[in-house]
PDB file of N, CA and C in Angstrom:
ATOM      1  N   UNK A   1      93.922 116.087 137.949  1.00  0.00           N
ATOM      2  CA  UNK A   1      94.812 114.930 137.920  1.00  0.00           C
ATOM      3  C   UNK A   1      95.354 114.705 136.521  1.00  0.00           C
ATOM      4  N   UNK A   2      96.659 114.034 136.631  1.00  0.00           N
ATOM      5  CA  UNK A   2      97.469 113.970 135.135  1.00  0.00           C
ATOM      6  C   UNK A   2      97.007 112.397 134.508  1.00  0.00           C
ATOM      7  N   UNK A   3      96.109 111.728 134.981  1.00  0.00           N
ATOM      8  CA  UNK A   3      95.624 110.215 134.755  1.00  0.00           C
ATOM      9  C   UNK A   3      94.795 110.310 133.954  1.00  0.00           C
ATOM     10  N   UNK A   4      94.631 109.684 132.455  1.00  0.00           N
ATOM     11  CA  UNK A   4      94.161 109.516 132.142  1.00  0.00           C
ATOM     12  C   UNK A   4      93.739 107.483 131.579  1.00  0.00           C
ATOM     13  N   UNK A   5      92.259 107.776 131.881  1.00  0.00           N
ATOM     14  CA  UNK A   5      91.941 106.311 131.645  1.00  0.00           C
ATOM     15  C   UNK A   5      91.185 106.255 130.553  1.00  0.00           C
ATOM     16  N   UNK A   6      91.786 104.426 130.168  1.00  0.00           N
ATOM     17  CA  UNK A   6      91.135 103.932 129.376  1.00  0.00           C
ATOM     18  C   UNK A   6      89.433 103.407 129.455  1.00  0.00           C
ATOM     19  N   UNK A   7      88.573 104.189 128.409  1.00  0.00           N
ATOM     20  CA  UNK A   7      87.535 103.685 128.786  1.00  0.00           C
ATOM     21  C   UNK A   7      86.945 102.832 127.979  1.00  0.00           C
ATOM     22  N   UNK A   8      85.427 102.469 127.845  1.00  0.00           N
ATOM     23  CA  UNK A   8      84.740 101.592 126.493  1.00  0.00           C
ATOM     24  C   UNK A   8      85.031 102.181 125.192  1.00  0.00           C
ATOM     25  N   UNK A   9      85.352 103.411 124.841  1.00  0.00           N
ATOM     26  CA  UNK A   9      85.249 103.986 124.138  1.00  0.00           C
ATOM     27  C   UNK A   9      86.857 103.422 123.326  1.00  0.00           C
ATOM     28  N   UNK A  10      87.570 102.889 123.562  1.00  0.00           N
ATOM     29  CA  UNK A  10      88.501 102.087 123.057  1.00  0.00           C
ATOM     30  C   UNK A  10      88.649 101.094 121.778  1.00  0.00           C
ATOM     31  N   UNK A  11      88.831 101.240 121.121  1.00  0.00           N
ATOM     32  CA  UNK A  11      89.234 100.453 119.299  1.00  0.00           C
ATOM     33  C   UNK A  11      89.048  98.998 120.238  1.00  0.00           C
ATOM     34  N   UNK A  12      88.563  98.114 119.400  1.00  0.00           N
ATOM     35  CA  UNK A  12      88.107  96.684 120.058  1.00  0.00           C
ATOM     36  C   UNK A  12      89.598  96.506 118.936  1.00  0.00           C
ATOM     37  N   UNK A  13      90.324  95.095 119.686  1.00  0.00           N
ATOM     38  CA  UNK A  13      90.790  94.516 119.056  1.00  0.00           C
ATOM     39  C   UNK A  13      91.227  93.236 117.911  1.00  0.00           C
ATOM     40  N   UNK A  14      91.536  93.539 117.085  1.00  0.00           N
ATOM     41  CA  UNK A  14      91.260  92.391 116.310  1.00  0.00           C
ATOM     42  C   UNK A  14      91.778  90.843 116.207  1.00  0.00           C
ATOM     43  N   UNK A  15      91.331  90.177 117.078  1.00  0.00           N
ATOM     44  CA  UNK A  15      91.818  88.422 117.213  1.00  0.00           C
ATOM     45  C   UNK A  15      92.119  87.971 116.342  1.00  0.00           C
ATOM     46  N   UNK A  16      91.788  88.008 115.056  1.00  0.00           N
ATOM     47  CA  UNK A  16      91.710  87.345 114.054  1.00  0.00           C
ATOM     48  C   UNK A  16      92.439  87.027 113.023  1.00  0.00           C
ATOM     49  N   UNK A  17      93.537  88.275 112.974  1.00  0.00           N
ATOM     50  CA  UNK A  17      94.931  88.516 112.228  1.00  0.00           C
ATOM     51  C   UNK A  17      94.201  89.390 111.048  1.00  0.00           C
ATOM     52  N   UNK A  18      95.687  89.371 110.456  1.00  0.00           N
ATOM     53  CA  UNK A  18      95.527  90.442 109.271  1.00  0.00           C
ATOM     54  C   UNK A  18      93.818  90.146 107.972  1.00  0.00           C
ATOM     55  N   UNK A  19      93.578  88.846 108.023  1.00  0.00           N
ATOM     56  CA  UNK A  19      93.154  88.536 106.777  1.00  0.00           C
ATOM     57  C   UNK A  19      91.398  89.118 107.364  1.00  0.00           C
ATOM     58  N   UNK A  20      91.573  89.946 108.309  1.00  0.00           N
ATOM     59  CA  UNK A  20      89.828  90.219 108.450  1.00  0.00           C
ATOM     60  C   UNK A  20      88.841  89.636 109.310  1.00  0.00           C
ATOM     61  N   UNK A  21      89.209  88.870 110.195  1.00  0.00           N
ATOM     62  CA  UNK A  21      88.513  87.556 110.677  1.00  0.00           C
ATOM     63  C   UNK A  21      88.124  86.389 110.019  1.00  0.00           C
ATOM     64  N   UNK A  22      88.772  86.605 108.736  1.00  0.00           N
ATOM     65  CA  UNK A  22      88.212  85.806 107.773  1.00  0.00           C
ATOM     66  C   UNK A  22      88.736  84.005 107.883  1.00  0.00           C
ATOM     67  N   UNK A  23      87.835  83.185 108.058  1.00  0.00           N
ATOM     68  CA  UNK A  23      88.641  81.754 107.773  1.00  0.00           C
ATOM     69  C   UNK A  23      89.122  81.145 106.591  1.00  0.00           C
ATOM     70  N   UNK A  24      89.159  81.823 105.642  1.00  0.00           N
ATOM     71  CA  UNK A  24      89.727  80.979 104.143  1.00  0.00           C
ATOM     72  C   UNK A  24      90.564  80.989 104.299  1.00  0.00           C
ATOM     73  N   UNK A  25      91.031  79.210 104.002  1.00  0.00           N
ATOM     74  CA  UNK A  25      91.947  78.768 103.748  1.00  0.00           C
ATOM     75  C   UNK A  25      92.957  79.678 102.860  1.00  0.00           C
ATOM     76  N   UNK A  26      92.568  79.719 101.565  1.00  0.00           N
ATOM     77  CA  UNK A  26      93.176  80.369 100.629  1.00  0.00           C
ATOM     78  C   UNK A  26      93.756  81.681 101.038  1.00  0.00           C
ATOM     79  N   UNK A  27      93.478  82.680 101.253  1.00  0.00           N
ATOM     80  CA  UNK A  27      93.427  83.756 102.287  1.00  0.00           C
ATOM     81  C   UNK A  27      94.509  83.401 102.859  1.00  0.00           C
ATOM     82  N   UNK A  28      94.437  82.812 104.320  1.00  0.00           N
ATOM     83  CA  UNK A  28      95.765  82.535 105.031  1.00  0.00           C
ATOM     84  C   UNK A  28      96.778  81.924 104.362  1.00  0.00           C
ATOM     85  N   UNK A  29      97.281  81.208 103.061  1.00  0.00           N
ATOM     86  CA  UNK A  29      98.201  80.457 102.455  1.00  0.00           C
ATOM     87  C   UNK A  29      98.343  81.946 102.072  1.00  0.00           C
ATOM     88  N   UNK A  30      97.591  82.848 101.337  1.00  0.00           N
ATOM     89  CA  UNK A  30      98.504  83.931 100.395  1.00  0.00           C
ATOM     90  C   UNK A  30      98.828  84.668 101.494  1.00  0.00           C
ATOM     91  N   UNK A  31      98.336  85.049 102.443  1.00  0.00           N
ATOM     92  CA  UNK A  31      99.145  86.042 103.766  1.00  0.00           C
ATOM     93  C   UNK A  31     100.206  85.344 104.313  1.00  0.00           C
ATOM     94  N   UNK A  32     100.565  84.171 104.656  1.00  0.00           N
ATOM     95  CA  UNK A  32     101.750  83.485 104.809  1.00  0.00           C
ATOM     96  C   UNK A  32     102.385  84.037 103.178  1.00  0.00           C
ATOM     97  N   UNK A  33     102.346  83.339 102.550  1.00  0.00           N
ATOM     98  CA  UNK A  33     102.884  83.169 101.289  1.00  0.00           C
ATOM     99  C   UNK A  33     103.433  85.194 101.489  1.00  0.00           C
ATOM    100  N   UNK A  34     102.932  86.206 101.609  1.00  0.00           N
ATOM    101  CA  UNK A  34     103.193  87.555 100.846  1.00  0.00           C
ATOM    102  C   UNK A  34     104.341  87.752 102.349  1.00  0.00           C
ATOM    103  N   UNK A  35     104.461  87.198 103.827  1.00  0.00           N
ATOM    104  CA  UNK A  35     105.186  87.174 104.434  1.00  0.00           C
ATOM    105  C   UNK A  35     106.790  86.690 104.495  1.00  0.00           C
ATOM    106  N   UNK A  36     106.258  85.585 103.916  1.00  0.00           N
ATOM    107  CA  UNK A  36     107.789  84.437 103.182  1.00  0.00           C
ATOM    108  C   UNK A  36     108.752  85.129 102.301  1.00  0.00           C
ATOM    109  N   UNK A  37     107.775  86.179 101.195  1.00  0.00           N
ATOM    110  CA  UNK A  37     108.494  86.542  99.961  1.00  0.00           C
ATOM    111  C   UNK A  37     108.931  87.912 100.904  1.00  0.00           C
ATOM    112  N   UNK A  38     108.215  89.105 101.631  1.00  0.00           N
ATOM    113  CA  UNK A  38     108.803  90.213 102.112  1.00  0.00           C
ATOM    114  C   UNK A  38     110.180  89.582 102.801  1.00  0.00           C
ATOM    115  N   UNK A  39     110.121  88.595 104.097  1.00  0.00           N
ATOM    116  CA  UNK A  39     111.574  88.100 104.323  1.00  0.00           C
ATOM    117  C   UNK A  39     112.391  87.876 103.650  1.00  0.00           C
ATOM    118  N   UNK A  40     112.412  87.116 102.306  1.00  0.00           N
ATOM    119  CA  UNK A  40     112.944  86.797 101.276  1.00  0.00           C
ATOM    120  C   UNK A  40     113.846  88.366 100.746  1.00  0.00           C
ATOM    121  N   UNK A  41     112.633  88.815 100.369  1.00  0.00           N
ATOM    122  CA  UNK A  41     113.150  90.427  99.825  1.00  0.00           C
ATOM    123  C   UNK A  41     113.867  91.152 100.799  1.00  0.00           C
ATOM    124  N   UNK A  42     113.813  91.145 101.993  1.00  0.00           N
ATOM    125  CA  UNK A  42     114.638  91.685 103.262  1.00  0.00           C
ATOM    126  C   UNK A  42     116.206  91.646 102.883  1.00  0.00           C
ATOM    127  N   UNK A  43     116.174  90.164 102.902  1.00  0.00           N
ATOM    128  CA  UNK A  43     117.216  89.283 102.991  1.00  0.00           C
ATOM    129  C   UNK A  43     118.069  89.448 101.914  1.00  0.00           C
ATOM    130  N   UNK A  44     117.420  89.922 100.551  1.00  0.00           N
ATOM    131  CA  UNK A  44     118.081  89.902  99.435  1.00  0.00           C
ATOM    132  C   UNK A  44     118.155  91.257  99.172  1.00  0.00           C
ATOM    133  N   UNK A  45     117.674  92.197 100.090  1.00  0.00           N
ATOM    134  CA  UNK A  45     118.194  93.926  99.999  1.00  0.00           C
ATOM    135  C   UNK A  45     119.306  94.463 100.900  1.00  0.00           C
ATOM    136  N   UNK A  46     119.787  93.226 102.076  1.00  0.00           N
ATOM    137  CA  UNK A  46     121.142  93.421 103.010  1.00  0.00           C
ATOM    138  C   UNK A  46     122.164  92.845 102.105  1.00  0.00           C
ATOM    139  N   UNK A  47     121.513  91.403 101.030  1.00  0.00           N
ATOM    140  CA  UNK A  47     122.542  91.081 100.512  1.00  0.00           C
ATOM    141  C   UNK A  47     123.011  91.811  99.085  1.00  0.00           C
ATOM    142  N   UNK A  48     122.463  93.095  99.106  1.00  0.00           N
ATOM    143  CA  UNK A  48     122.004  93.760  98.060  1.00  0.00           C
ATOM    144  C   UNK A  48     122.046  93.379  96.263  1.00  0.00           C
ATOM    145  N   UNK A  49     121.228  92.178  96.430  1.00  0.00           N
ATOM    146  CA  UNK A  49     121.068  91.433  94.934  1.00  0.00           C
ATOM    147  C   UNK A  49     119.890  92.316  94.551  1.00  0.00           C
ATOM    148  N   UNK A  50     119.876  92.836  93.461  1.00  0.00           N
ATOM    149  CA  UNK A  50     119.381  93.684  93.110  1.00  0.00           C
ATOM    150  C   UNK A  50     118.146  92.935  92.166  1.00  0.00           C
ATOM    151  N   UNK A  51     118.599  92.040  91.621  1.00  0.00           N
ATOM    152  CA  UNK A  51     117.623  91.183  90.254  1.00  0.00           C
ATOM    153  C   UNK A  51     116.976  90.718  91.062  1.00  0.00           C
ATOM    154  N   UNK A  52     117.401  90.110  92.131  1.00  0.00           N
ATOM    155  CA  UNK A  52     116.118  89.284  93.568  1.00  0.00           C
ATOM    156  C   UNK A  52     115.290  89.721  93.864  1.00  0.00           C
ATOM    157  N   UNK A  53     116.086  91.312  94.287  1.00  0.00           N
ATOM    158  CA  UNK A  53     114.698  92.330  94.632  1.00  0.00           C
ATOM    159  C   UNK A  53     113.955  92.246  94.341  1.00  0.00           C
ATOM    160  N   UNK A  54     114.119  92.951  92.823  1.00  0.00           N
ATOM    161  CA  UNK A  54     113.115  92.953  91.562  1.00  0.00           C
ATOM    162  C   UNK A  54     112.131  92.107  92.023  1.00  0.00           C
ATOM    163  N   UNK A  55     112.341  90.652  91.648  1.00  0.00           N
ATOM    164  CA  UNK A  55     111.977  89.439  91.563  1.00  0.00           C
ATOM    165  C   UNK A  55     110.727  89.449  92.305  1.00  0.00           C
ATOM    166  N   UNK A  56     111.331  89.666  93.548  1.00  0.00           N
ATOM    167  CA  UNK A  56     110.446  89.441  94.617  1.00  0.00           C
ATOM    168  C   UNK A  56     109.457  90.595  95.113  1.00  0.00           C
ATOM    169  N   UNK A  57     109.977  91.551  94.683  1.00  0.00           N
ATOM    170  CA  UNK A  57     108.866  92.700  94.389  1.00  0.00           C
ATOM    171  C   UNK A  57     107.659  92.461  93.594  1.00  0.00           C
ATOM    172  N   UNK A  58     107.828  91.721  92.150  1.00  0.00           N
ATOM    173  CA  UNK A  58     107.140  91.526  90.919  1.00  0.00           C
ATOM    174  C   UNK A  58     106.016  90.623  91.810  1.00  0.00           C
ATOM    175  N   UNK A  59     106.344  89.683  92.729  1.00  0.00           N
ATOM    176  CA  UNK A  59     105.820  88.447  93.334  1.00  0.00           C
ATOM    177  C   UNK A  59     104.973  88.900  94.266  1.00  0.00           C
ATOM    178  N   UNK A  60     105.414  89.705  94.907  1.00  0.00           N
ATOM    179  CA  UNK A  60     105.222  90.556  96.299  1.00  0.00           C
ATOM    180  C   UNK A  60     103.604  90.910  96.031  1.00  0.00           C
ATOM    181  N   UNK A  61     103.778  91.883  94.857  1.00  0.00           N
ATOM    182  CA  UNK A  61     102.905  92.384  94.322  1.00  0.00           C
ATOM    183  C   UNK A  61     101.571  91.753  93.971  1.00  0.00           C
ATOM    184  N   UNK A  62     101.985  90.570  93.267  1.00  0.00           N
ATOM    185  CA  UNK A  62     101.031  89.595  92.639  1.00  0.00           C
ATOM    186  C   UNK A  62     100.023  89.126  93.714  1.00  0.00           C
ATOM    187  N   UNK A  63     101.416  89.050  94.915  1.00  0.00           N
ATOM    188  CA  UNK A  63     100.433  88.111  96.104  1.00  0.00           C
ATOM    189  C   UNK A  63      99.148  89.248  96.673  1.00  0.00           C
ATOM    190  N   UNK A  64      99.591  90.530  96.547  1.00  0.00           N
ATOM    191  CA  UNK A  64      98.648  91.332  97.334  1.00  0.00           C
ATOM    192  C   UNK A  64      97.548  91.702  96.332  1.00  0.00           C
ATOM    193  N   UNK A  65      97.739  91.410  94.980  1.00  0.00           N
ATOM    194  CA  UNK A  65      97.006  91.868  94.066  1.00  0.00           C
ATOM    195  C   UNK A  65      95.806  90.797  94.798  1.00  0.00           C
ATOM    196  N   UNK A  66      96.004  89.244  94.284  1.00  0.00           N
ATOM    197  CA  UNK A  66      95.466  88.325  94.798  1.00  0.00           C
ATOM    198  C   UNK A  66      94.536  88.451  96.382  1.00  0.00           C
ATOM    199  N   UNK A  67      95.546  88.794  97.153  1.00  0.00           N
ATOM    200  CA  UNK A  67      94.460  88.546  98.623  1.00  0.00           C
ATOM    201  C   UNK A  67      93.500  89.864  98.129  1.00  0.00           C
ATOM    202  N   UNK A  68      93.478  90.862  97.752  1.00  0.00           N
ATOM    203  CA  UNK A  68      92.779  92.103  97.517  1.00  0.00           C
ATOM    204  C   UNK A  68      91.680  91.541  96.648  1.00  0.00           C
ATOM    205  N   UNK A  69      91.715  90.714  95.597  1.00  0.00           N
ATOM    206  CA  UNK A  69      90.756  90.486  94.715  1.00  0.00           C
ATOM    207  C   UNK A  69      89.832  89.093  95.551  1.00  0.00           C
ATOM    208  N   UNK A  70      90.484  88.222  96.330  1.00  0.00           N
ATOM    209  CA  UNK A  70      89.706  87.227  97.397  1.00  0.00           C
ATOM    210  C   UNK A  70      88.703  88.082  98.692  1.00  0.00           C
ATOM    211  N   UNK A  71      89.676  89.169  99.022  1.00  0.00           N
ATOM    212  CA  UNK A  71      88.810  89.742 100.287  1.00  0.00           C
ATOM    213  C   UNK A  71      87.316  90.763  99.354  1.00  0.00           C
ATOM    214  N   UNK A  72      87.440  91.355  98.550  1.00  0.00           N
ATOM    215  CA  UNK A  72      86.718  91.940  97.387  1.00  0.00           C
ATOM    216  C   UNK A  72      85.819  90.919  97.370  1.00  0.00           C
ATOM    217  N   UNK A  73      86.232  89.446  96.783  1.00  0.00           N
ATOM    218  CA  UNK A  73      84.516  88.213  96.453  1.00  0.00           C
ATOM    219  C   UNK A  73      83.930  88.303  97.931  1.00  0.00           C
ATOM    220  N   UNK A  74      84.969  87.967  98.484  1.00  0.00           N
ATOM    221  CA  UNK A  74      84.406  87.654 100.207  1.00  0.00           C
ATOM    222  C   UNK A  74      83.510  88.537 100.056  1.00  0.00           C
ATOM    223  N   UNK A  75      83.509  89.956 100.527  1.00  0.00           N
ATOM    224  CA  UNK A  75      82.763  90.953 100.625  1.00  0.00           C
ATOM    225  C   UNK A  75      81.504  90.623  99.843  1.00  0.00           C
ATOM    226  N   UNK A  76      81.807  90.350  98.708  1.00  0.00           N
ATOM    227  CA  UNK A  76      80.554  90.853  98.026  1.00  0.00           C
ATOM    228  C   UNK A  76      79.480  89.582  98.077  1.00  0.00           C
ATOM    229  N   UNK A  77      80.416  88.218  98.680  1.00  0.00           N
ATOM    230  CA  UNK A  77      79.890  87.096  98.936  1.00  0.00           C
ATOM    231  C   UNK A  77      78.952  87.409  99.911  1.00  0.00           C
ATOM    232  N   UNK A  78      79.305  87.812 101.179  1.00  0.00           N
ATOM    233  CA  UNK A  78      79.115  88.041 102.297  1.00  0.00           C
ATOM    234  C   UNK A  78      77.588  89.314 102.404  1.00  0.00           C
ATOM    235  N   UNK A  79      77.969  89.825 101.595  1.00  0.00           N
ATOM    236  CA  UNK A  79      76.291  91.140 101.429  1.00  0.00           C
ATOM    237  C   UNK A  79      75.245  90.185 101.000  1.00  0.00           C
ATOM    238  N   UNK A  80      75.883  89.620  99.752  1.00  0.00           N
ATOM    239  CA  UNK A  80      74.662  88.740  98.764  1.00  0.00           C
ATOM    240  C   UNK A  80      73.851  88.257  99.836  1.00  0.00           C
ATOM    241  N   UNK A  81      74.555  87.488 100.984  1.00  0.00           N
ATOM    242  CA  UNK A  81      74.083  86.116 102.138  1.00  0.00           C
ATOM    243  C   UNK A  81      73.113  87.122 103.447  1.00  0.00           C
ATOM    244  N   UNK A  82      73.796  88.135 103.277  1.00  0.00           N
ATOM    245  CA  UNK A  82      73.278  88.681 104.716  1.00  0.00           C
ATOM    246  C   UNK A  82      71.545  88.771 104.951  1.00  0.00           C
ATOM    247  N   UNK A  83      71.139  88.190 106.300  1.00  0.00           N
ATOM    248  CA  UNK A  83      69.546  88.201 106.268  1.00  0.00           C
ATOM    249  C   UNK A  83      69.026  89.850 106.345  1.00  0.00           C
ATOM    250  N   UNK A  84      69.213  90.703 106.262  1.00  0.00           N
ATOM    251  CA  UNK A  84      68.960  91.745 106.442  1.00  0.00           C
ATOM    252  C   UNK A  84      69.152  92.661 104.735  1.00  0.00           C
ATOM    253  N   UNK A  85      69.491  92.599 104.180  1.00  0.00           N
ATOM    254  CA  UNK A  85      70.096  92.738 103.060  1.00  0.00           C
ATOM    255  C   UNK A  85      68.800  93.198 101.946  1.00  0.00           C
ATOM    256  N   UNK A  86      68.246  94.427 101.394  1.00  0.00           N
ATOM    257  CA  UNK A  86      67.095  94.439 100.840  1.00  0.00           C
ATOM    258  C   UNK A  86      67.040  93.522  99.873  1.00  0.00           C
ATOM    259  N   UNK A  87      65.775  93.226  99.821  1.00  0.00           N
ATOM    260  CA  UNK A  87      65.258  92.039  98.428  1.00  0.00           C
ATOM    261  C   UNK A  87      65.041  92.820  97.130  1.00  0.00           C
ATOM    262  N   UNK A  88      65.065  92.099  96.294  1.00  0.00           N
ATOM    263  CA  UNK A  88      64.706  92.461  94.884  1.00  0.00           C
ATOM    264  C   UNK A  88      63.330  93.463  94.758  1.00  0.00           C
ATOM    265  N   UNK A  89      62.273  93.291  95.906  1.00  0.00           N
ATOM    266  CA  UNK A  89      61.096  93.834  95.809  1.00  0.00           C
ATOM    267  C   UNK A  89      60.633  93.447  96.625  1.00  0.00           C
ATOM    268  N   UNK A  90      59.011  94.256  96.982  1.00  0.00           N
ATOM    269  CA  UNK A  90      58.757  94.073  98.164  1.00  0.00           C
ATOM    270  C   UNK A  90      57.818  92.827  98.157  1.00  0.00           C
ATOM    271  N   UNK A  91      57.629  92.852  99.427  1.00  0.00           N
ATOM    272  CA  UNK A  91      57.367  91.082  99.766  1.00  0.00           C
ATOM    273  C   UNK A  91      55.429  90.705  99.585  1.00  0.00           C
ATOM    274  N   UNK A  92      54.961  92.156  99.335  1.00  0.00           N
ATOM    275  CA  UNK A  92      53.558  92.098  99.506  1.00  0.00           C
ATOM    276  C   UNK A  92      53.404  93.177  98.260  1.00  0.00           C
ATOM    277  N   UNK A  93      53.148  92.150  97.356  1.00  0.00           N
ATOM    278  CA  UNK A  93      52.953  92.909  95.957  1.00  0.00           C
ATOM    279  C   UNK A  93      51.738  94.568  95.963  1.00  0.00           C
ATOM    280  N   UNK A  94      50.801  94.018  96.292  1.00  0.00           N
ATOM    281  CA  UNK A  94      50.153  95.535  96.649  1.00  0.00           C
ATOM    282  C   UNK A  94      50.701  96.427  97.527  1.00  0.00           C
ATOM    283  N   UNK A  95      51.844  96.436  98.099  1.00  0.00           N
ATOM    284  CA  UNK A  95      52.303  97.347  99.141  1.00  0.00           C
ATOM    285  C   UNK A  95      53.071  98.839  98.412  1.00  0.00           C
ATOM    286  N   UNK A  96      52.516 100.018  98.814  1.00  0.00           N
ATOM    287  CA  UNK A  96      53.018 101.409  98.114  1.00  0.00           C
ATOM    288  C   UNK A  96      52.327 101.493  97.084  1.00  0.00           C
ATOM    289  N   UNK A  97      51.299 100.196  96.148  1.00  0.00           N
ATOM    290  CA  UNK A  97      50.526 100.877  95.119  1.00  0.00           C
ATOM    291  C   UNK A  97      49.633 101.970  95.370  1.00  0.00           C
ATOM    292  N   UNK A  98      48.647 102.382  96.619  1.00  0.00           N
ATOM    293  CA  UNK A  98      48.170 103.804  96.402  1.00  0.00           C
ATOM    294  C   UNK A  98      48.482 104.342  98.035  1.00  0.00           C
ATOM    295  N   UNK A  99      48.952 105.839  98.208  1.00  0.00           N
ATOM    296  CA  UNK A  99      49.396 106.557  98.771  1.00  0.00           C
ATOM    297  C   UNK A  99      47.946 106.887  98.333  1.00  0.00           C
ATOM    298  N   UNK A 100      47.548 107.932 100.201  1.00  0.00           N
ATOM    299  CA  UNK A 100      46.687 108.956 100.065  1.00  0.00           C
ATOM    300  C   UNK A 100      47.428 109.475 100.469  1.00  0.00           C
ATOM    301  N   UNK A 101      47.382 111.080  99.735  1.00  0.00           N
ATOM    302  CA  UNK A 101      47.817 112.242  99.782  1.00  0.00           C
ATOM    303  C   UNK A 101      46.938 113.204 100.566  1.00  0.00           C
ATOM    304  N   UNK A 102      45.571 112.925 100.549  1.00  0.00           N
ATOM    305  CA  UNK A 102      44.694 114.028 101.196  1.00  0.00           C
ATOM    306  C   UNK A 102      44.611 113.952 102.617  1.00  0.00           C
ATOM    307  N   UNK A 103      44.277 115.330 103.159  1.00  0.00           N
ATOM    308  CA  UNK A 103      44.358 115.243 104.822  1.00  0.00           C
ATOM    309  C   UNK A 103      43.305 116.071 105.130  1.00  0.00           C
TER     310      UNK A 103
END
């Protein structure tokens, strides 16, 4: 048969939008915000203003520099918190001080 189906094995999709599932505020203002300025820049490459471009390129940029350096803390926010996450050391100070080796 020429059918092919979709199975579990399928990419889950992401609800959450571009910013990761992430809820920060901040986050969603600069992903709006880097959307506003690409339209902007659209708009000002049909009207072919060239200094706008620029402009809004220079901006463009800034904004993605920004969400890149917020999703980066997130991350590293997010390991620090996790309950699973190894500790500094182990939890039972005599634990691994003597190994027997003999058998």
């Amino acid at each position: 048969m020429g059918v092919n189906a979709v199975g579990f094995g399928a990419p889950a999709v992401d609800m959450a939008g571009p910013s990761g599932g992430g809820s920060n505020p901040r986050l969603k203002a600069l992903e709006q915000k880097l959307q506003q300025l690409t339209q902007e820049k659209k708009k000002a490459e049909e009207s072919r203003d060239e200094d706008k471009v620029r402009k809004l390129e220079q901006q463009i940029q800034n904004v993605k520099r920004q969400i890149e350096q917020l999703k980066k803390k997130e991350e590293k926010d997010k390991e620090a918190e996790e309950p699973g996450a190894p500790a500094a050391g182990p939890s039972d100070p005599s634990a691994g001080a003597y190994v027997d080796v003999t058998v």
